[in-house]
C-alpha atoms as a PDB file:
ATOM      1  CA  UNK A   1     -20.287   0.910  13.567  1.00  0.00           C
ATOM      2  CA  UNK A   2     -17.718   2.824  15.359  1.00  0.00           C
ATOM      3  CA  UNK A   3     -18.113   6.964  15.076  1.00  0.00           C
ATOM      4  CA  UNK A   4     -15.357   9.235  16.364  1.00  0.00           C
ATOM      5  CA  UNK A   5     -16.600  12.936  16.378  1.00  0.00           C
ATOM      6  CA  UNK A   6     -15.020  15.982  17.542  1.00  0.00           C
ATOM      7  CA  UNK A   7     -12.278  13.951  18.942  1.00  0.00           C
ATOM      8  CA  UNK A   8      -9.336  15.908  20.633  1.00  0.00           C
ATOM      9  CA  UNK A   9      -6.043  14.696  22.411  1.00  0.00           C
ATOM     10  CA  UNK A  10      -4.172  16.866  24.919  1.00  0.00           C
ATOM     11  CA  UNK A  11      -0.887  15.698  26.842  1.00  0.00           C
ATOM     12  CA  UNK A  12       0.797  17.681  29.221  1.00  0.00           C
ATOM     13  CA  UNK A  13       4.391  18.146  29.881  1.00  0.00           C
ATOM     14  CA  UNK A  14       6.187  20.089  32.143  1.00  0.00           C
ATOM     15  CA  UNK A  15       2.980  22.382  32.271  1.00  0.00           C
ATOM     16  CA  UNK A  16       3.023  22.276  28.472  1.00  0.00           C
ATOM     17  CA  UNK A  17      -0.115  21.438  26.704  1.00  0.00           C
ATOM     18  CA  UNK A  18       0.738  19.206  23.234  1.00  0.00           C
ATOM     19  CA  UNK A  19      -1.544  18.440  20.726  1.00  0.00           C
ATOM     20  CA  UNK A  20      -1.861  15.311  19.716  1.00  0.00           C
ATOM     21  CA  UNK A  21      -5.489  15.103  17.879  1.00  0.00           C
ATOM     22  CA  UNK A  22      -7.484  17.649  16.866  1.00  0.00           C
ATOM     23  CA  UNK A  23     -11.028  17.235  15.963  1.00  0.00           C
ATOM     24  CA  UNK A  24     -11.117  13.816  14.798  1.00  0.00           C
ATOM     25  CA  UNK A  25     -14.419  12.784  13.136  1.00  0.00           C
ATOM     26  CA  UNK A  26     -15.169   9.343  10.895  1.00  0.00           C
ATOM     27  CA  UNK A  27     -16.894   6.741  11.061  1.00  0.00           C
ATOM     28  CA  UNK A  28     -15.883   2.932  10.389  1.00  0.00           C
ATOM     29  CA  UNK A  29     -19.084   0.660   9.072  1.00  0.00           C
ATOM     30  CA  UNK A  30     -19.280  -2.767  10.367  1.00  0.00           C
ATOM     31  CA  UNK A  31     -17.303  -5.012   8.185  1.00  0.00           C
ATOM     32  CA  UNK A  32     -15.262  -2.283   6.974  1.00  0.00           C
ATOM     33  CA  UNK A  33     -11.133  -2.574   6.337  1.00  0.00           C
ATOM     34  CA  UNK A  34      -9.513   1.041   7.043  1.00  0.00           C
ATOM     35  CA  UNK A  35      -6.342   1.957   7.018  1.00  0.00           C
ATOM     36  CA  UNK A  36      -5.400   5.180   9.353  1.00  0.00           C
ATOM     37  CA  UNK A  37      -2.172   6.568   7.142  1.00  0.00           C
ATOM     38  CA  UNK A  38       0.101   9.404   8.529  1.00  0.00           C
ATOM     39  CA  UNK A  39       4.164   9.982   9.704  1.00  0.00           C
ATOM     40  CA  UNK A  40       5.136   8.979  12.934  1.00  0.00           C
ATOM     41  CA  UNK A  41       4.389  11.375  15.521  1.00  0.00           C
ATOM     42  CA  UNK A  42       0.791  12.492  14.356  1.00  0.00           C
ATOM     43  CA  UNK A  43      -1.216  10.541  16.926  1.00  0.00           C
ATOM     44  CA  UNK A  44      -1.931   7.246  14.778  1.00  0.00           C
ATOM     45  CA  UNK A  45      -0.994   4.872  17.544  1.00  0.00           C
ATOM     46  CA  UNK A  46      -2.906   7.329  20.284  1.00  0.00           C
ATOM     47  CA  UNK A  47      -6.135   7.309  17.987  1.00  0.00           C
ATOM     48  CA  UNK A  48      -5.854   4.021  18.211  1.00  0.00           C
ATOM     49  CA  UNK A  49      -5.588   2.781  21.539  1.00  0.00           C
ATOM     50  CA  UNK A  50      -8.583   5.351  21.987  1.00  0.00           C
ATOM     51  CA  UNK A  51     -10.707   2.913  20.054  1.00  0.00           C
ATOM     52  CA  UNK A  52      -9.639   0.343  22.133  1.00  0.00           C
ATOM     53  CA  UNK A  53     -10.479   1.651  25.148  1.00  0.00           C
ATOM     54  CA  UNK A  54      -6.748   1.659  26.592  1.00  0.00           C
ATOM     55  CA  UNK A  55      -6.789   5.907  26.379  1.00  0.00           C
ATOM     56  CA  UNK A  56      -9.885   8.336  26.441  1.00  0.00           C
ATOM     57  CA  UNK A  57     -10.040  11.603  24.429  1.00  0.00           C
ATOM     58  CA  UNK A  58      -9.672  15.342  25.995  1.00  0.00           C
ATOM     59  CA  UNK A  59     -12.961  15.946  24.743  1.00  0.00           C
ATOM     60  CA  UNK A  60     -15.167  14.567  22.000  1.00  0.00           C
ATOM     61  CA  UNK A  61     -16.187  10.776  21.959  1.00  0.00           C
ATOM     62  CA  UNK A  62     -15.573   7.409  20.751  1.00  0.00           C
ATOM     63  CA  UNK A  63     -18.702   4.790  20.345  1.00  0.00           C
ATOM     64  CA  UNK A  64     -19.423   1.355  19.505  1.00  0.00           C
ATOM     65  CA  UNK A  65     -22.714   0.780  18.089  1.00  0.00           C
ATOM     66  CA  UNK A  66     -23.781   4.400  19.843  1.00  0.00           C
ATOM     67  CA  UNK A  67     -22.320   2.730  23.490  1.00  0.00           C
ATOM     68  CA  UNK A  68     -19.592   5.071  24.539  1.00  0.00           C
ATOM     69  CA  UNK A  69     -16.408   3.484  24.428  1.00  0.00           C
ATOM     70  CA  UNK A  70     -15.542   3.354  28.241  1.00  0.00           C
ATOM     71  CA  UNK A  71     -12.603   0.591  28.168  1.00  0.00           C
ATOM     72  CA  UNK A  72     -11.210  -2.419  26.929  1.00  0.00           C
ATOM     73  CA  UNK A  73     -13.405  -5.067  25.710  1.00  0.00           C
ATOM     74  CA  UNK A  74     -12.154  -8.915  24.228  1.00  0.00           C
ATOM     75  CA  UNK A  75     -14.608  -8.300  21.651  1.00  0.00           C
ATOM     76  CA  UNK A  76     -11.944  -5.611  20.294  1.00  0.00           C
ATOM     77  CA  UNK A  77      -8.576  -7.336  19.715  1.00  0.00           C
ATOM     78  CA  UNK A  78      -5.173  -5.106  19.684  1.00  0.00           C
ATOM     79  CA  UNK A  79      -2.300  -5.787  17.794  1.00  0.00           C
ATOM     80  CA  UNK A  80       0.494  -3.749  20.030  1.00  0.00           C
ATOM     81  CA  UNK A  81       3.926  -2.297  18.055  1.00  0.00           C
ATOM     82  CA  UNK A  82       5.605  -3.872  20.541  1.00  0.00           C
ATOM     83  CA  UNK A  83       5.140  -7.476  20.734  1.00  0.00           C
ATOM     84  CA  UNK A  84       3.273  -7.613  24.499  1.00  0.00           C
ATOM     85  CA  UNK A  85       3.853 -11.123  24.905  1.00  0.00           C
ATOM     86  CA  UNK A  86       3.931 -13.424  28.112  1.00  0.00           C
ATOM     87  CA  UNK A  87       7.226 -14.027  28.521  1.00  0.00           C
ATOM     88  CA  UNK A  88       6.453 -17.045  31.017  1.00  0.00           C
ATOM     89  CA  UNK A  89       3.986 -18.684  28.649  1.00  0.00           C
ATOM     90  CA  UNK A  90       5.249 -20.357  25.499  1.00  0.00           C
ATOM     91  CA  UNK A  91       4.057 -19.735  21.903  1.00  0.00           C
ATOM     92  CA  UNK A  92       1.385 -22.459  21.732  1.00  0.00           C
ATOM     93  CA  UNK A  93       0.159 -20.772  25.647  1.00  0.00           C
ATOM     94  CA  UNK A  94       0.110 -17.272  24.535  1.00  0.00           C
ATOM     95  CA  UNK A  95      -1.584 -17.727  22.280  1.00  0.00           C
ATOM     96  CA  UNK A  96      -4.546 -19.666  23.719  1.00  0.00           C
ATOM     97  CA  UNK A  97      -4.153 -17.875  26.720  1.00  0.00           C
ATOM     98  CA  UNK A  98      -7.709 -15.475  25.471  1.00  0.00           C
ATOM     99  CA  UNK A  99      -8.923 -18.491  24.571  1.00  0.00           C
ATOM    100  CA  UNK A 100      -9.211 -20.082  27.617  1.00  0.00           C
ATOM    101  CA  UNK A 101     -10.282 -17.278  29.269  1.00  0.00           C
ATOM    102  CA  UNK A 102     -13.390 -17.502  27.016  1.00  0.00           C
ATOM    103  CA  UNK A 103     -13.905 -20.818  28.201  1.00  0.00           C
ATOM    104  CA  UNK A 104     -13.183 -22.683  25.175  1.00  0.00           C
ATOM    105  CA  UNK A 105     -12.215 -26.670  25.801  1.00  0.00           C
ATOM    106  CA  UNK A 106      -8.222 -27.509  25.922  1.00  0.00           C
ATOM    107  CA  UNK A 107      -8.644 -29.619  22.669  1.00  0.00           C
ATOM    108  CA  UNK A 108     -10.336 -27.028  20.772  1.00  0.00           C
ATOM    109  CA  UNK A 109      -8.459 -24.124  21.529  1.00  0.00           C
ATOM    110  CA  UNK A 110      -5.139 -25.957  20.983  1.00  0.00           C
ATOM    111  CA  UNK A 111      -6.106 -26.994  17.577  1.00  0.00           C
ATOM    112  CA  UNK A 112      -7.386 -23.727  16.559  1.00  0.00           C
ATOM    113  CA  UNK A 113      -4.204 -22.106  17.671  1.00  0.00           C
ATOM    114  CA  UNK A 114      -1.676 -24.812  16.083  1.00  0.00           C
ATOM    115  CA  UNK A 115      -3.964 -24.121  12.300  1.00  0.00           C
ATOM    116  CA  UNK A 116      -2.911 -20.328  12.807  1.00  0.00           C
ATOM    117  CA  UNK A 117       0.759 -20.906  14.171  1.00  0.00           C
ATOM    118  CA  UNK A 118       0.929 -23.106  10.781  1.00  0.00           C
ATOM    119  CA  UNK A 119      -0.292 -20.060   8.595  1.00  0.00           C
ATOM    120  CA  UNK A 120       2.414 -18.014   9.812  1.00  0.00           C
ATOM    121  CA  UNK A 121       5.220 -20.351   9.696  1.00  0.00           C
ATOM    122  CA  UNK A 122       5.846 -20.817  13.640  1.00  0.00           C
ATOM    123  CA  UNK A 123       4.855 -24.863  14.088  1.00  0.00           C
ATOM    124  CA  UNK A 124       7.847 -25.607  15.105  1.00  0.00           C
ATOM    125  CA  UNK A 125       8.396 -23.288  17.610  1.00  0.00           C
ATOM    126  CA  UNK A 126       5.020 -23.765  19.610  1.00  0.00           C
ATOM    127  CA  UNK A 127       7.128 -25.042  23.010  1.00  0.00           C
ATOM    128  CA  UNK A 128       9.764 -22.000  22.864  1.00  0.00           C
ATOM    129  CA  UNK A 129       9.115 -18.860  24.772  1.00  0.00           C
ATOM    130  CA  UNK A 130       9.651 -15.434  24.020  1.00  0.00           C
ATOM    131  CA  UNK A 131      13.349 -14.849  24.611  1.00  0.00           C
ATOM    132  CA  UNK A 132      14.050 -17.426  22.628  1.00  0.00           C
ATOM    133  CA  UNK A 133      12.394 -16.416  19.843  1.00  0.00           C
ATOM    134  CA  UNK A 134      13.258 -13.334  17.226  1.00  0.00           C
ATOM    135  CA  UNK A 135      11.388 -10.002  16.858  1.00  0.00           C
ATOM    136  CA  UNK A 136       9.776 -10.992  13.952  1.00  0.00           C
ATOM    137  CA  UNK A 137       8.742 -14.287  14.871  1.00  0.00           C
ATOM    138  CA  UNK A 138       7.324 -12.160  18.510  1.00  0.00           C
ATOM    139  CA  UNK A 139       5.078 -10.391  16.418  1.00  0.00           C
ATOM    140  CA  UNK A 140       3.567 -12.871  14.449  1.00  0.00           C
ATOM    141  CA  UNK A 141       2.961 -14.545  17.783  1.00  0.00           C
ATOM    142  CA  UNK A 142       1.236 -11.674  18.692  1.00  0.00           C
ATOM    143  CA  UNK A 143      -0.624 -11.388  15.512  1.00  0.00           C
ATOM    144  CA  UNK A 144      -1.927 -14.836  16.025  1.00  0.00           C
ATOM    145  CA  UNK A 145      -2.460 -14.310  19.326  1.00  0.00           C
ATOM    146  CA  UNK A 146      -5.218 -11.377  18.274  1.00  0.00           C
ATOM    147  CA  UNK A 147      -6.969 -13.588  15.294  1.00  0.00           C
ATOM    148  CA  UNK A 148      -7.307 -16.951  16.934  1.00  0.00           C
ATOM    149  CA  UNK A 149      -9.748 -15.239  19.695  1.00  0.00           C
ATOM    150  CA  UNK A 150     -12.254 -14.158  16.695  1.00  0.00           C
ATOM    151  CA  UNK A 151     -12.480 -10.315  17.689  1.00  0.00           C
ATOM    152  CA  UNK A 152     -15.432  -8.796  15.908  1.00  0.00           C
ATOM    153  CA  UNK A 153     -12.794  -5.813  15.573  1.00  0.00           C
ATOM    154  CA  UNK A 154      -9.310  -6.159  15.134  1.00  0.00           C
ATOM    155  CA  UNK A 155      -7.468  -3.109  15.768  1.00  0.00           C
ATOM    156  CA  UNK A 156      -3.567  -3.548  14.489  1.00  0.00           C
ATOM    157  CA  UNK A 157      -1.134  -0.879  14.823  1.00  0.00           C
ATOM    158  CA  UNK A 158       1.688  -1.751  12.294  1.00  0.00           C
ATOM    159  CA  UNK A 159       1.816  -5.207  13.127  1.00  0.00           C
ATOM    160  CA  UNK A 160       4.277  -6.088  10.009  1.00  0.00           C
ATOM    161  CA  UNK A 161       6.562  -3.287   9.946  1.00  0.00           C
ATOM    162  CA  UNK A 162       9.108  -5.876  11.601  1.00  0.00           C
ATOM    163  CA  UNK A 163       8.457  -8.719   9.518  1.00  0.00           C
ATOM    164  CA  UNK A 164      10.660  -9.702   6.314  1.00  0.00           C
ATOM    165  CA  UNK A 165       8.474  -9.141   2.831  1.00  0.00           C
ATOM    166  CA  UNK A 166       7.590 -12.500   2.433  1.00  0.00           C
ATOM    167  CA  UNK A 167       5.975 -13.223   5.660  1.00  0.00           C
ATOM    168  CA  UNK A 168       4.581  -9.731   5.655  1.00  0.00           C
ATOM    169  CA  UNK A 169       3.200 -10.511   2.200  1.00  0.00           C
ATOM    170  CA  UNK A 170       1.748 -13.623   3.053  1.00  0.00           C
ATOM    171  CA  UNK A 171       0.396 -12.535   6.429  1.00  0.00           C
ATOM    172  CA  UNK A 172      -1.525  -9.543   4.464  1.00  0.00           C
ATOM    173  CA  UNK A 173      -2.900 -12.047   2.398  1.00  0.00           C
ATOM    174  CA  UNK A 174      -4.398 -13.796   5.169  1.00  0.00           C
ATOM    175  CA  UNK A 175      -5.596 -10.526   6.944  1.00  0.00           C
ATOM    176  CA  UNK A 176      -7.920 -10.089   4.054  1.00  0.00           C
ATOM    177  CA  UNK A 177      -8.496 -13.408   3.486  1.00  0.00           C
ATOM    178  CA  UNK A 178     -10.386 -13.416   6.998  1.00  0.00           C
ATOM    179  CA  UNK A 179     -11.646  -9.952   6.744  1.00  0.00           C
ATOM    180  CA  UNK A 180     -13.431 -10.879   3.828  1.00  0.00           C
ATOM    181  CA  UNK A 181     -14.937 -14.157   4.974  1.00  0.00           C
ATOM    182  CA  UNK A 182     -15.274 -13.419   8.159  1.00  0.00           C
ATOM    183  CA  UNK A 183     -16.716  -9.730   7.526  1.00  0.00           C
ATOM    184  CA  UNK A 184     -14.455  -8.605  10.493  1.00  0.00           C
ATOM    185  CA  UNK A 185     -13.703  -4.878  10.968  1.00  0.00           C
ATOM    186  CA  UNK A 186     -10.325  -3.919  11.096  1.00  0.00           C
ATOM    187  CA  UNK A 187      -8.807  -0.765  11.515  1.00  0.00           C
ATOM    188  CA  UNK A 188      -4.861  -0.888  10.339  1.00  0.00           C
ATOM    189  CA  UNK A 189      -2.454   1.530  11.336  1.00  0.00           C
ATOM    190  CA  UNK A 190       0.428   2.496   8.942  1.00  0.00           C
ATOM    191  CA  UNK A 191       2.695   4.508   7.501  1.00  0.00           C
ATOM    192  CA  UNK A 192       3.138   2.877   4.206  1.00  0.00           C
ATOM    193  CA  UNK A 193       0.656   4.416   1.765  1.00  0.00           C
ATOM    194  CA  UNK A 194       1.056   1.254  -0.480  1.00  0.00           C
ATOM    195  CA  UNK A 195       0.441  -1.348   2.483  1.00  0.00           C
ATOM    196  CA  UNK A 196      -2.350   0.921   2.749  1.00  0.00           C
ATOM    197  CA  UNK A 197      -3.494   1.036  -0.219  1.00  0.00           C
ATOM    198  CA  UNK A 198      -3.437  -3.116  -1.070  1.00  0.00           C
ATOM    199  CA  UNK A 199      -5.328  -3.521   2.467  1.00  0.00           C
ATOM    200  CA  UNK A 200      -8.023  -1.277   2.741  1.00  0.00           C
ATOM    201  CA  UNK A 201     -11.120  -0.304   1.247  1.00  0.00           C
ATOM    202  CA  UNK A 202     -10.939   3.318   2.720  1.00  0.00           C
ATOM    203  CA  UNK A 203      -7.655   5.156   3.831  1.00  0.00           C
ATOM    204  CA  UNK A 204      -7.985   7.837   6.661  1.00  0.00           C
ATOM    205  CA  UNK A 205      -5.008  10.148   6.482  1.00  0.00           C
ATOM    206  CA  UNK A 206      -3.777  12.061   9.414  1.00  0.00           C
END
């Protein structure tokens, strides 16, 4: 279970003090899909790299199974905005790269990665890198790049917004497809109450 209580943000600016979070408390239950819903601007994408470990709250606190959530961990896999890819690895390298680091054999890892570039439509692409490739087809790189390593979270912060509705349709599929057999936990950031809505089990607004 993660539990965020009496969670507060603060930036500063210029001497300014902003804002961002005020007093955030929920929990998420193992297993559980939630969607965090709320404009842009209101501290979705900062709440989230919180649980990840990437940012730490002004004051309150973030745990993991009652452990303090003190940084990253591989256990917890991020789906950026932004694609965050290597740009001098190629598709089929990014996204074993996680894998590899876990040890996993060459043959293994290369398999499981080519049966999730398949899902997603990028088979064919597996030797190109980055630049070559568009900003949809980055993300869904990225997006595979997060499931193949088996995260016992998966933390996604609109990873579809750039997609075109079929493979965002089909890839949402397949998100709950694996939560459910996989009994993952997944915490999905978005702004679109109905993505929202066909995704999760319980919606946090903000």
């Amino acid at each position: 279970m993660i539990n965020l209580e009496n969670v507060t943000k603060i930036f500063t600016h210029n001497g300014q003090d902003q804002v961002v979070l005020q007093d955030i408390n929920f929990n998420v239950d193992k297993g559980e899909f939630l969607c965090i819903v709320g404009p842009s601007g209101c501290g979705k994408t900062t709440l989230l790299r919180m649980i990840a470990g990437l940012d730490f709250p002004t004051t309150g606190h973030i745990r993991e199974e009652e452990t303090e959530i003190s940084g990253p961990n591989i256990e917890r896999g991020y789906v950026f905005q932004q694609y965050s890819l290597f740009p001098w690895l190629n598709v089929l390298e990014n996204v074993t790269f996680g894998l590899e680091l876990k040890g996993m054999g060459e043959d293994e890892r290369i398999q499981k990665a080519r049966e999730y570039l398949k899902i997603v439509g990028l088979s064919s692409v597996e030797n190109s890198y980055p630049k070559e490739l568009s900003g949809g087809m980055k993300q869904r790189v990225a997006i595979v790049r997060s499931l193949v390593n088996d995260p016992h979270v998966l933390l996604m912060d609109e990873p579809f917004s750039a997609l075109d509705v079929q493979t965002r349709h089909k890839l949402q599929e397949e998100l709950v497809r694996i939560w459910k057999e996989e009994q993952k936990t997944v915490l999905f950031v978005t702004h679109n109450v109905d993505e929202a809505v066909f995704l999760a089990d319980r919606v946090v607004v903000l």
